[in-house]
N, C-alpha and C. Protein backbone atom coordinates (compact mmCIF):
# COMPACT_ATOMS: atom_id res chain seq x y z
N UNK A 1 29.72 -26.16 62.04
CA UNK A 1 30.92 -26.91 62.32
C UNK A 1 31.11 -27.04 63.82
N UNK A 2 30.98 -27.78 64.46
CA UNK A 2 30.75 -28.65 65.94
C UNK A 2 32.49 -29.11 66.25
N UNK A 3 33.44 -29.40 65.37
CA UNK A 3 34.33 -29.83 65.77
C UNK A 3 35.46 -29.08 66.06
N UNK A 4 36.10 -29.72 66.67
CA UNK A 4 37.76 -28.89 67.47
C UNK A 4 38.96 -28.69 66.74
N UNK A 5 39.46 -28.16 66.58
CA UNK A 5 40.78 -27.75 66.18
C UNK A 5 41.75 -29.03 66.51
N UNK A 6 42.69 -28.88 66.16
CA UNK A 6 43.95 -30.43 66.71
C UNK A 6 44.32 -29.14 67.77
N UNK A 7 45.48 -29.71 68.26
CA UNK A 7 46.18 -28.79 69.35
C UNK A 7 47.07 -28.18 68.33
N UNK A 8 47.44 -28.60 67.48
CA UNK A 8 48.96 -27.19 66.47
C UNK A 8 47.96 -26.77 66.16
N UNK A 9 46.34 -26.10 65.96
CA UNK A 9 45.70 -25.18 65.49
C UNK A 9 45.39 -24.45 66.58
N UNK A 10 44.77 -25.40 67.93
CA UNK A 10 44.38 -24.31 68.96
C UNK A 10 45.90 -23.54 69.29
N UNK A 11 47.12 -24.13 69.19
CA UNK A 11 48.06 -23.34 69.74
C UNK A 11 48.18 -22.12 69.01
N UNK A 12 48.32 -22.38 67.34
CA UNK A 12 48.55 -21.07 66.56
C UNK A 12 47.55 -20.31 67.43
N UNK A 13 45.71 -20.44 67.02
CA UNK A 13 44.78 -19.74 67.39
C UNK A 13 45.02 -19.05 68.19
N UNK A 14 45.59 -20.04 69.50
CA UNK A 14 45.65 -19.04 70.62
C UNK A 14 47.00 -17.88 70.50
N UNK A 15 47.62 -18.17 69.94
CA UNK A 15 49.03 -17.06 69.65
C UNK A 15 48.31 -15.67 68.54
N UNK A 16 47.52 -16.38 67.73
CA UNK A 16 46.92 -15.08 66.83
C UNK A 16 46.31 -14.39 67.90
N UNK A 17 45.22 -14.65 68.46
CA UNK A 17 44.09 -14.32 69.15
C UNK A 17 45.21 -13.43 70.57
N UNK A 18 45.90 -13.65 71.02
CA UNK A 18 46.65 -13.06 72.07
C UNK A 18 47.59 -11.83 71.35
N UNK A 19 47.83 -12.30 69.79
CA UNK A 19 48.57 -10.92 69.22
C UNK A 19 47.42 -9.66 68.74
N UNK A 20 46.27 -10.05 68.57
CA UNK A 20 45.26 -9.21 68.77
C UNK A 20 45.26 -8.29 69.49
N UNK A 21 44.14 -9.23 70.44
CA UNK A 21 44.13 -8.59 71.65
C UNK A 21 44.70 -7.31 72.29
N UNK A 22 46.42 -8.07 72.49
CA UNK A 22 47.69 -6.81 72.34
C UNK A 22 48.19 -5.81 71.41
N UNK A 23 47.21 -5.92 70.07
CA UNK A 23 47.30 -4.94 69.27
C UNK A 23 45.88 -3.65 69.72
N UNK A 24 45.00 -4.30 69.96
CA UNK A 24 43.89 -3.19 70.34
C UNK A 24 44.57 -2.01 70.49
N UNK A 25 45.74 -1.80 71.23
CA UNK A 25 45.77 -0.18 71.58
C UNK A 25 46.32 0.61 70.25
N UNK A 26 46.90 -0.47 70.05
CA UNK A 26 47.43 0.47 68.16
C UNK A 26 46.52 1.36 67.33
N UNK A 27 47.34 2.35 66.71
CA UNK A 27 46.50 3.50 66.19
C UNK A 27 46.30 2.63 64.43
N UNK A 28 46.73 1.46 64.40
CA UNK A 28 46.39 0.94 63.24
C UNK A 28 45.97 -0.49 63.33
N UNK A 29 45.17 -0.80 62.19
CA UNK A 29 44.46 -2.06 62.30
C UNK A 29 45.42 -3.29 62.38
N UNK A 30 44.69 -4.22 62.93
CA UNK A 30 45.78 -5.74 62.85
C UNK A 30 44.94 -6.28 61.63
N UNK A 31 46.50 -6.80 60.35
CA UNK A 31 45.51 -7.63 59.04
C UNK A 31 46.10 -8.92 59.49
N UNK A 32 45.58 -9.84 58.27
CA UNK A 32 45.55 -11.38 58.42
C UNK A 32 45.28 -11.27 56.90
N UNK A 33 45.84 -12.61 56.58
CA UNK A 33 46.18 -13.04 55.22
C UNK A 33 45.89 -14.42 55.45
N UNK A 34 44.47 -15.21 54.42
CA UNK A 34 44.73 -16.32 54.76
C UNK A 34 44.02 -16.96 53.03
N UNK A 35 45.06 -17.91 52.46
CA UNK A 35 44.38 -17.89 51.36
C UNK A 35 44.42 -19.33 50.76
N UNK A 36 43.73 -19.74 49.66
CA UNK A 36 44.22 -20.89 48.76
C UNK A 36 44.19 -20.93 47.41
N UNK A 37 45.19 -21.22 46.70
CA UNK A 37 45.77 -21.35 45.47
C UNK A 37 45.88 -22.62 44.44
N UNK A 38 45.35 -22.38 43.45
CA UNK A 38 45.57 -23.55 42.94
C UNK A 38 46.75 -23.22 41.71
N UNK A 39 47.31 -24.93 41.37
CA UNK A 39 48.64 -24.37 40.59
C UNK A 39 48.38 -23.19 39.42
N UNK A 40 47.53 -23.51 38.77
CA UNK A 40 46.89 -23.22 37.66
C UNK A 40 46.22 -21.38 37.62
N UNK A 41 45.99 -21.09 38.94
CA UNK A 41 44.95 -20.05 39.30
C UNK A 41 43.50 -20.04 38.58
N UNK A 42 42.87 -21.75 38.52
CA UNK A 42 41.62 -21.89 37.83
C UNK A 42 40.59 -21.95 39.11
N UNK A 43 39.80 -21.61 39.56
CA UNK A 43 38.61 -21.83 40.92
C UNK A 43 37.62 -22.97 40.21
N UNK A 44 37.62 -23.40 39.18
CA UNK A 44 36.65 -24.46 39.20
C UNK A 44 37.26 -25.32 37.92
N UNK A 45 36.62 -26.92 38.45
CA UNK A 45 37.20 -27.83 36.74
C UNK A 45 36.17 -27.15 36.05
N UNK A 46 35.27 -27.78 36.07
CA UNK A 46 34.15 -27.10 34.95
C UNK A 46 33.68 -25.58 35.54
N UNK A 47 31.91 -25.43 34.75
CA UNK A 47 31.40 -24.33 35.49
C UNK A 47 30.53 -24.51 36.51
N UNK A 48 30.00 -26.04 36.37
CA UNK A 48 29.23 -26.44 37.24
C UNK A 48 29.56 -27.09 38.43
N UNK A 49 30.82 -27.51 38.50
CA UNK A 49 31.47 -28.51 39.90
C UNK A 49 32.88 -27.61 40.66
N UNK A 50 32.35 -26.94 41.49
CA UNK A 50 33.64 -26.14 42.28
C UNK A 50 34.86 -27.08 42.74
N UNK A 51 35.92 -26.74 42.62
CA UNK A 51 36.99 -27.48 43.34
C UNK A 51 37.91 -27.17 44.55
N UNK A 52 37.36 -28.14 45.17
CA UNK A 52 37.96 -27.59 47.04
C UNK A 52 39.58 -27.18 46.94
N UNK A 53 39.84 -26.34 47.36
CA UNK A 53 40.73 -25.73 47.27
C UNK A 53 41.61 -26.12 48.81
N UNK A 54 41.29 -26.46 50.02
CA UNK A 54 41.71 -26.83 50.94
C UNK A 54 41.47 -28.25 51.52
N UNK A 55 41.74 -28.54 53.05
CA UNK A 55 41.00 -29.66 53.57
C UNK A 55 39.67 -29.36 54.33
N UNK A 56 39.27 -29.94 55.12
CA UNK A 56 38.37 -29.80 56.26
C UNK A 56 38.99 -29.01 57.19
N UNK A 57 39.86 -29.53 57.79
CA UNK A 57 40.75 -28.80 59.00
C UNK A 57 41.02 -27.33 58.78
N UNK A 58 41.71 -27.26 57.36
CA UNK A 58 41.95 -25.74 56.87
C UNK A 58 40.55 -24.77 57.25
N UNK A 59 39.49 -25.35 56.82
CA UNK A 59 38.58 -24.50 56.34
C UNK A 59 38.24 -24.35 57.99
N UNK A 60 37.70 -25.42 59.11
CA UNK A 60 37.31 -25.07 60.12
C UNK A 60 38.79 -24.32 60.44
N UNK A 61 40.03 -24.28 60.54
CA UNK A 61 40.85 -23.35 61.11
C UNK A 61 40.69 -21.88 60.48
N UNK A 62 40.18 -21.71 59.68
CA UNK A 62 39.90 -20.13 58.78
C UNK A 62 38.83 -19.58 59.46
N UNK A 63 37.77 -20.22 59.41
CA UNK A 63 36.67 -20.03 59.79
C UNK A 63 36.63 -19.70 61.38
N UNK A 64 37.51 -20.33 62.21
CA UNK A 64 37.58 -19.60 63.31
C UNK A 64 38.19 -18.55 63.40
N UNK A 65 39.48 -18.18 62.24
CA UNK A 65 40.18 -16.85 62.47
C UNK A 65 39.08 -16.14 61.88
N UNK A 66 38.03 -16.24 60.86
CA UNK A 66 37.57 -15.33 60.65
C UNK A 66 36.26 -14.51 61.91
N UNK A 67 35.89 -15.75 62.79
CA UNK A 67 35.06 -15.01 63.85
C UNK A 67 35.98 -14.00 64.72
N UNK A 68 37.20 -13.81 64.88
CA UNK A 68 38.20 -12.99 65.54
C UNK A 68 38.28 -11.65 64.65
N UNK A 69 37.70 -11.31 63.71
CA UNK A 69 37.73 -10.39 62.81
C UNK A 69 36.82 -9.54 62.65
N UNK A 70 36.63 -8.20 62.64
CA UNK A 70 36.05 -6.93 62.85
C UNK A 70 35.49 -7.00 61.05
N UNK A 71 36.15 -7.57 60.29
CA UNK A 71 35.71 -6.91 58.89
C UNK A 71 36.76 -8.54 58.10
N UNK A 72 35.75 -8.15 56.89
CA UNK A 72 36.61 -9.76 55.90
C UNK A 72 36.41 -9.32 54.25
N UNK A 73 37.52 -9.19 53.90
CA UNK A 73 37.43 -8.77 52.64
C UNK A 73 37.71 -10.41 51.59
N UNK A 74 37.00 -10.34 50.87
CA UNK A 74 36.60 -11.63 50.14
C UNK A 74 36.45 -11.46 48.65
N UNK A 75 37.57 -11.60 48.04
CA UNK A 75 37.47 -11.53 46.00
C UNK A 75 38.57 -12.47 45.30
């Protein structure tokens, strides 16, 4: 993924990424919650065709919080 964030993503980014940072000295970890839901709680129409659960933008904005991350729990 080659492309940029809009500016309301680099701004969040940069506000996560600076509350980091300033957490380092904490004797406890910094979490993040980032998720998608469908009404239903089904992950696919069939078994063979997955259904996107976000946009483009979402996913490149996740995908950069997730390079800011020490560990990624995924289920």
């Amino acid at each position: 993924m080659n492309r940029r964030m809009n500016s309301q993503q680099e701004a969040l980014f940069g506000i996560i990424n600076k509350a980091i940072v300033n957490h380092n000295d904490a004797e406890k970890p910094y979490v993040m919650l980032s998720y998608a839901q469908t009404l239903n709680g089904s992950i696919a129409i069939t078994n063979t065709h997955p259904l996107a659960l976000s946009c483009s933008d979402s996913l490149l904005f996740t995908h950069r919080l997730r390079s800011l991350s020490d560990a990624i729990l995924v289920g």
